[in-house]
C-alpha atoms as a PDB file:
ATOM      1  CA  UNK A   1     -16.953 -16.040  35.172  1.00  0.00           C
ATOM      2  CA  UNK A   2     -13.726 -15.003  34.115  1.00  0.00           C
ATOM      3  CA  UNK A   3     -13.525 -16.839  31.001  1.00  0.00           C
ATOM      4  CA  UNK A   4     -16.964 -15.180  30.291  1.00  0.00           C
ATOM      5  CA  UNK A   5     -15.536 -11.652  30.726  1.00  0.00           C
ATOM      6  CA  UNK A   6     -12.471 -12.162  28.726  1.00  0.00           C
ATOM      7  CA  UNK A   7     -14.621 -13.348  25.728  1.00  0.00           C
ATOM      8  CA  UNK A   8     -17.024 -10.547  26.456  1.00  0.00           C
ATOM      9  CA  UNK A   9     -13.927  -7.888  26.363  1.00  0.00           C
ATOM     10  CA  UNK A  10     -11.949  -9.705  23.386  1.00  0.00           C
ATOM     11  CA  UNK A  11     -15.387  -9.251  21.420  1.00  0.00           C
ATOM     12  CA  UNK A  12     -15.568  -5.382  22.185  1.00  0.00           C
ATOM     13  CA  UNK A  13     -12.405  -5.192  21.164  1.00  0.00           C
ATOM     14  CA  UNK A  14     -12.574  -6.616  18.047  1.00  0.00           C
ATOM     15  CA  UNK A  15     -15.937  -4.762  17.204  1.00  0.00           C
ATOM     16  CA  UNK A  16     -14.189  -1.274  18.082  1.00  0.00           C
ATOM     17  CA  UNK A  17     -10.473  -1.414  16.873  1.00  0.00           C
ATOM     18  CA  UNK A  18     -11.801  -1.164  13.476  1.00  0.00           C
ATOM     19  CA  UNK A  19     -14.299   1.822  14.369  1.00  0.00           C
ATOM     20  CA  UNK A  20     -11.114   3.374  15.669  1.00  0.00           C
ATOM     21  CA  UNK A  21      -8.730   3.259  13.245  1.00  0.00           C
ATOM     22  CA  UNK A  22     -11.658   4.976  10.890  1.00  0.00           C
ATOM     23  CA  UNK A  23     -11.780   7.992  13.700  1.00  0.00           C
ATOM     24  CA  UNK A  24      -9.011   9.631  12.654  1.00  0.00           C
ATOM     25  CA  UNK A  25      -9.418  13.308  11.913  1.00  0.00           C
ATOM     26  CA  UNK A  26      -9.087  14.375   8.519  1.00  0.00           C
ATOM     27  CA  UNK A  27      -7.397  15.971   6.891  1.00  0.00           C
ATOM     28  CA  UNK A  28      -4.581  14.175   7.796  1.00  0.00           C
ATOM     29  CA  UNK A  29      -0.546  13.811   6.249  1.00  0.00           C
ATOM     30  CA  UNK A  30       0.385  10.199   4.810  1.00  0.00           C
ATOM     31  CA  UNK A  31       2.797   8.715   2.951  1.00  0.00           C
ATOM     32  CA  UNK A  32       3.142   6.373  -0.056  1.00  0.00           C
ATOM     33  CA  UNK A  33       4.114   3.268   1.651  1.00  0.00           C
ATOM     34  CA  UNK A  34       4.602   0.352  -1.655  1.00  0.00           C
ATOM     35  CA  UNK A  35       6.641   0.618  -4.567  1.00  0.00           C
ATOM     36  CA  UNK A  36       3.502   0.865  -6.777  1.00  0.00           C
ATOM     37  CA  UNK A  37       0.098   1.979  -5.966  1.00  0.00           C
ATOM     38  CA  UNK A  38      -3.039   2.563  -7.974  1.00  0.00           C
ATOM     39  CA  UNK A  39      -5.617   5.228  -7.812  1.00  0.00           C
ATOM     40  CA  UNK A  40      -9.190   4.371  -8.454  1.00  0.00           C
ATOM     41  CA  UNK A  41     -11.749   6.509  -8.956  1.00  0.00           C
ATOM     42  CA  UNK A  42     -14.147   5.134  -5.848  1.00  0.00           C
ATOM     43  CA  UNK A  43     -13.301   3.213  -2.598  1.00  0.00           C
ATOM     44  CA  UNK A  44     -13.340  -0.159  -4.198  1.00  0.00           C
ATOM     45  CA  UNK A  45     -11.024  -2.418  -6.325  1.00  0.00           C
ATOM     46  CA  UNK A  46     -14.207  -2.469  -8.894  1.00  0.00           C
ATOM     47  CA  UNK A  47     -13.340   0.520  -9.569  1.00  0.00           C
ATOM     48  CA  UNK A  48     -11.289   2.113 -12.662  1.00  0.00           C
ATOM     49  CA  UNK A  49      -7.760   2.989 -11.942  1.00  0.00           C
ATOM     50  CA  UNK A  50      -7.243   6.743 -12.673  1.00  0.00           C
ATOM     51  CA  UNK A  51      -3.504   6.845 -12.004  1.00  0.00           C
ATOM     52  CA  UNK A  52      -0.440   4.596 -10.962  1.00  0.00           C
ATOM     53  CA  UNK A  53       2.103   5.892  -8.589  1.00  0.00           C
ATOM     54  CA  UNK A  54       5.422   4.284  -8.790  1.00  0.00           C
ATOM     55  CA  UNK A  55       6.920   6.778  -6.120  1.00  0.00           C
ATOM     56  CA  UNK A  56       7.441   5.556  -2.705  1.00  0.00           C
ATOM     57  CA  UNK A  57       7.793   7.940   0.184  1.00  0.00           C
ATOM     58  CA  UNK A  58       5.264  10.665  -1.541  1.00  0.00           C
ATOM     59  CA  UNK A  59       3.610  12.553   0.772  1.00  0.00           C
ATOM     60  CA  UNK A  60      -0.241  12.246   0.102  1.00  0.00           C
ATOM     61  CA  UNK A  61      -3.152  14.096   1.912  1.00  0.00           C
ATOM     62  CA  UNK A  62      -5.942  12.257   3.103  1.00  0.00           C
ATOM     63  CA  UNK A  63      -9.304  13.864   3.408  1.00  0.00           C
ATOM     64  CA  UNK A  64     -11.792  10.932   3.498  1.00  0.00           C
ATOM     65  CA  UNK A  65     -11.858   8.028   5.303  1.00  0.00           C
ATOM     66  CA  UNK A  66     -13.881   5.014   4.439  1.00  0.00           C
ATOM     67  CA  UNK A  67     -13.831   1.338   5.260  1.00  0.00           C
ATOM     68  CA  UNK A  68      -9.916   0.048   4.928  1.00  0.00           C
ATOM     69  CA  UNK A  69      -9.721   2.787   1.649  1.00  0.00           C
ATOM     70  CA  UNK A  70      -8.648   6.556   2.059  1.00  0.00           C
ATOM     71  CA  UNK A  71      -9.580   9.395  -0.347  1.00  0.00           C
ATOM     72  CA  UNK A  72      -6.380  11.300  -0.789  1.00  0.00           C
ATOM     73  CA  UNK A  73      -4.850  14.429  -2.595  1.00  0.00           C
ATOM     74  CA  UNK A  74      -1.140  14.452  -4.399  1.00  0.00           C
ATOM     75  CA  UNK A  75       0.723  17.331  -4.221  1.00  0.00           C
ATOM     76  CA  UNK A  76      -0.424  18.309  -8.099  1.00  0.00           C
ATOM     77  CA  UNK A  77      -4.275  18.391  -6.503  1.00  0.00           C
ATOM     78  CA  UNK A  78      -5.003  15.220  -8.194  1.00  0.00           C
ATOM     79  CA  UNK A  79      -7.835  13.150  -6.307  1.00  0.00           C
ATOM     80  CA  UNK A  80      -8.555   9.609  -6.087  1.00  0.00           C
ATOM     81  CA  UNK A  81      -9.395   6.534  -3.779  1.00  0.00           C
ATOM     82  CA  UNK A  82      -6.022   4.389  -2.320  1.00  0.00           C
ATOM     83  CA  UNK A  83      -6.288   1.092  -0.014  1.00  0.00           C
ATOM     84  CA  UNK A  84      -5.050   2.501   3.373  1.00  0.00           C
ATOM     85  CA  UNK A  85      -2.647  -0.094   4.206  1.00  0.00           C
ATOM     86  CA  UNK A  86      -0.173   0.948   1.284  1.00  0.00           C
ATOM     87  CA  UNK A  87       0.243   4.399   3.072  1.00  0.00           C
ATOM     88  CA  UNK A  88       2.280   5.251   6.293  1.00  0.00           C
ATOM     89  CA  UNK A  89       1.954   7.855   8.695  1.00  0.00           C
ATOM     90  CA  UNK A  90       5.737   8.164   8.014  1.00  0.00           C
ATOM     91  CA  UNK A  91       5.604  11.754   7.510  1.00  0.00           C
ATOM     92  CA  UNK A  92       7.320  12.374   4.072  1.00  0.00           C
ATOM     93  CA  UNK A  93       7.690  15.852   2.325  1.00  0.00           C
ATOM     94  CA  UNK A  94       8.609  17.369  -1.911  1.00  0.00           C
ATOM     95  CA  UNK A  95      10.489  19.814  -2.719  1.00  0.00           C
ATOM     96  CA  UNK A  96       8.182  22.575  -4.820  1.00  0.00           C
ATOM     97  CA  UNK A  97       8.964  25.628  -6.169  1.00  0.00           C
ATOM     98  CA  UNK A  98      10.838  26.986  -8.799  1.00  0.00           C
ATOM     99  CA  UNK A  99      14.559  26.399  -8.871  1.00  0.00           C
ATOM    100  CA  UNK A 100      17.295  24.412  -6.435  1.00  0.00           C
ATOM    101  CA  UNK A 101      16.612  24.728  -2.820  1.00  0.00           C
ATOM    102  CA  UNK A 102      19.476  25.022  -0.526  1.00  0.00           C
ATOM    103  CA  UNK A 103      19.900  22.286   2.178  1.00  0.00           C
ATOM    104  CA  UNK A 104      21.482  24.073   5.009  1.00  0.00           C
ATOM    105  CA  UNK A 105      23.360  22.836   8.074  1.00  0.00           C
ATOM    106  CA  UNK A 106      21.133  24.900  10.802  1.00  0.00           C
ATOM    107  CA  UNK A 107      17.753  26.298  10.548  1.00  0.00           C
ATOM    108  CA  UNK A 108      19.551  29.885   9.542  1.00  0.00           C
ATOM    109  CA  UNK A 109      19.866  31.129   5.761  1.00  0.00           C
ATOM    110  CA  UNK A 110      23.481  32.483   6.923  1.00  0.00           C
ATOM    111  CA  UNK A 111      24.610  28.896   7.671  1.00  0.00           C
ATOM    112  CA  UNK A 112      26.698  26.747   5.807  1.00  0.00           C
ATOM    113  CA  UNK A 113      24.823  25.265   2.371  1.00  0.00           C
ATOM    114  CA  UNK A 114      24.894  21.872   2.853  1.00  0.00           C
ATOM    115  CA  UNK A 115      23.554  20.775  -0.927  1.00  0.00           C
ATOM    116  CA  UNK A 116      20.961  21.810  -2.697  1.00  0.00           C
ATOM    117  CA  UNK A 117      18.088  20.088  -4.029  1.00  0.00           C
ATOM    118  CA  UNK A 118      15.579  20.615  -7.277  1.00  0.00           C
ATOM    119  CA  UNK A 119      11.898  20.632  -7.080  1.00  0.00           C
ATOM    120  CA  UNK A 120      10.357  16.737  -7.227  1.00  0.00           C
ATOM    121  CA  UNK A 121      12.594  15.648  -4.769  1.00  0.00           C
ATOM    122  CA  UNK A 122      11.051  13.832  -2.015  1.00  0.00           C
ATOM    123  CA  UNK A 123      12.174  12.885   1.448  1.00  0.00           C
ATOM    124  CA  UNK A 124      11.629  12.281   5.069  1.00  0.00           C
ATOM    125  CA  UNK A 125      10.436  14.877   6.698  1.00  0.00           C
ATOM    126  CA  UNK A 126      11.771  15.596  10.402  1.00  0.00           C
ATOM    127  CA  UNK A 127      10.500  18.641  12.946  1.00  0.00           C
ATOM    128  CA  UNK A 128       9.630  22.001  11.717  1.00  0.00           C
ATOM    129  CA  UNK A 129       9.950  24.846  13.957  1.00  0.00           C
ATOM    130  CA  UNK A 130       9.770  28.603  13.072  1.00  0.00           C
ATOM    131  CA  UNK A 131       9.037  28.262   9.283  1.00  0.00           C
ATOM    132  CA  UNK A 132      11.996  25.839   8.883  1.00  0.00           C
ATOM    133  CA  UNK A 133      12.229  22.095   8.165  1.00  0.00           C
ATOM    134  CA  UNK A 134      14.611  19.271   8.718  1.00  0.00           C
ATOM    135  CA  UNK A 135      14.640  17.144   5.761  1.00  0.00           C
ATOM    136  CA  UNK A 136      16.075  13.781   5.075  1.00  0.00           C
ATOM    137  CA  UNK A 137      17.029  12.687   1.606  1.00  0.00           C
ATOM    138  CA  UNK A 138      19.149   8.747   1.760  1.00  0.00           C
ATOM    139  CA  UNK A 139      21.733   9.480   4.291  1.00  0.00           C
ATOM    140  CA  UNK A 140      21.668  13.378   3.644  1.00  0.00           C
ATOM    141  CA  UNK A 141      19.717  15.735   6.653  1.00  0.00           C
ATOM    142  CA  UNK A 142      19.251  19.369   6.798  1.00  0.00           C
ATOM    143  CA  UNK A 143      17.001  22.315   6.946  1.00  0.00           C
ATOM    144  CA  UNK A 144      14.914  23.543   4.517  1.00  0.00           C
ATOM    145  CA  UNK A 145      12.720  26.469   4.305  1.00  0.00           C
ATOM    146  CA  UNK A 146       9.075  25.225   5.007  1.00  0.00           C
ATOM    147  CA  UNK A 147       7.278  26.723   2.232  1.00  0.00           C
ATOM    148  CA  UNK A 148       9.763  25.049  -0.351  1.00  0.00           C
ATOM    149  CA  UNK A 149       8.014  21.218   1.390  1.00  0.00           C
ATOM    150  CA  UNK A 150       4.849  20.109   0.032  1.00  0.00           C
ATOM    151  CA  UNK A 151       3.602  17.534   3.044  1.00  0.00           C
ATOM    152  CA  UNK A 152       4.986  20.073   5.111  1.00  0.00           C
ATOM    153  CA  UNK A 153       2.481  22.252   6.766  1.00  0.00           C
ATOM    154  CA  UNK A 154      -0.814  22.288   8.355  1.00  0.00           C
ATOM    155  CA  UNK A 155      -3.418  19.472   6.058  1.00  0.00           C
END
């Protein structure tokens, strides 16, 4: 009898892990997870690769969902179909905008300037509270005004 129910639950849960993982509500943040990963133009390895990112730790949105593949958005807008287990849900964040962004010690524009950063870098991307960031680039963590972070706000 018991033997019966443990093969009985092991089976459900094999059948509905899966289902799971594809529940997820989208739009949801992500993160380039390999070295190198290609876009395709559908949600299959038959399909043609649109573009190649060589960029780990880019912060991708994903708005589809389908069968081990995710349909996902770059920060240019660009669209295109990625396998989902070469993205994390490592949040990771760009710098956009025009010009250097200040990295600053405290989540205040009158605190010290840490660094400052140019638009295209990307990092890891800590809390944000009231329209400020922390942001990690290497070894290097600050605050950064929210609206200068791509990955950043809400999908």
């Amino acid at each position: 009898m018991i033997a019966r129910l443990s093969a009985f639950l092991f089976a459900v849960l094999l059948v509905s892990s899966p289902a799971s993982a594809q529940d997820r509500e989208v739009p949801y943040w992500a993160s380039i997870r390999a070295k190198e990963l290609n876009m395709r133009v559908g949600p299959s390895e038959d399909y043609k690769i649109a573009w190649v990112y060589r960029r780990k730790g880019l912060p991708v949105k994903v708005i589809r969902v389908m069968e081990g593949w995710r349909l996902i958005e770059d920060p240019d807008g660009t669209q295109g179909w990625v396998v989902a287990r070469l993205l994390t849900d490592e949040r990771g964040a760009i710098v956009v905008g025009k010009g250097e962004s200040a990295i600053y010690a405290k989540p205040d524009r009158s605190s010290t300037v840490k660094w400052r950063i140019e638009p295209g870098v990307v990092g890891t991307l800590g809390d944000c509270d009231d329209n400020w960031c922390e942001f990690a680039v290497d070894n290097r963590r600050g605050y950064v005004p929210q609206q200068r972070l791509w990955g950043a706000g809400e999908p």
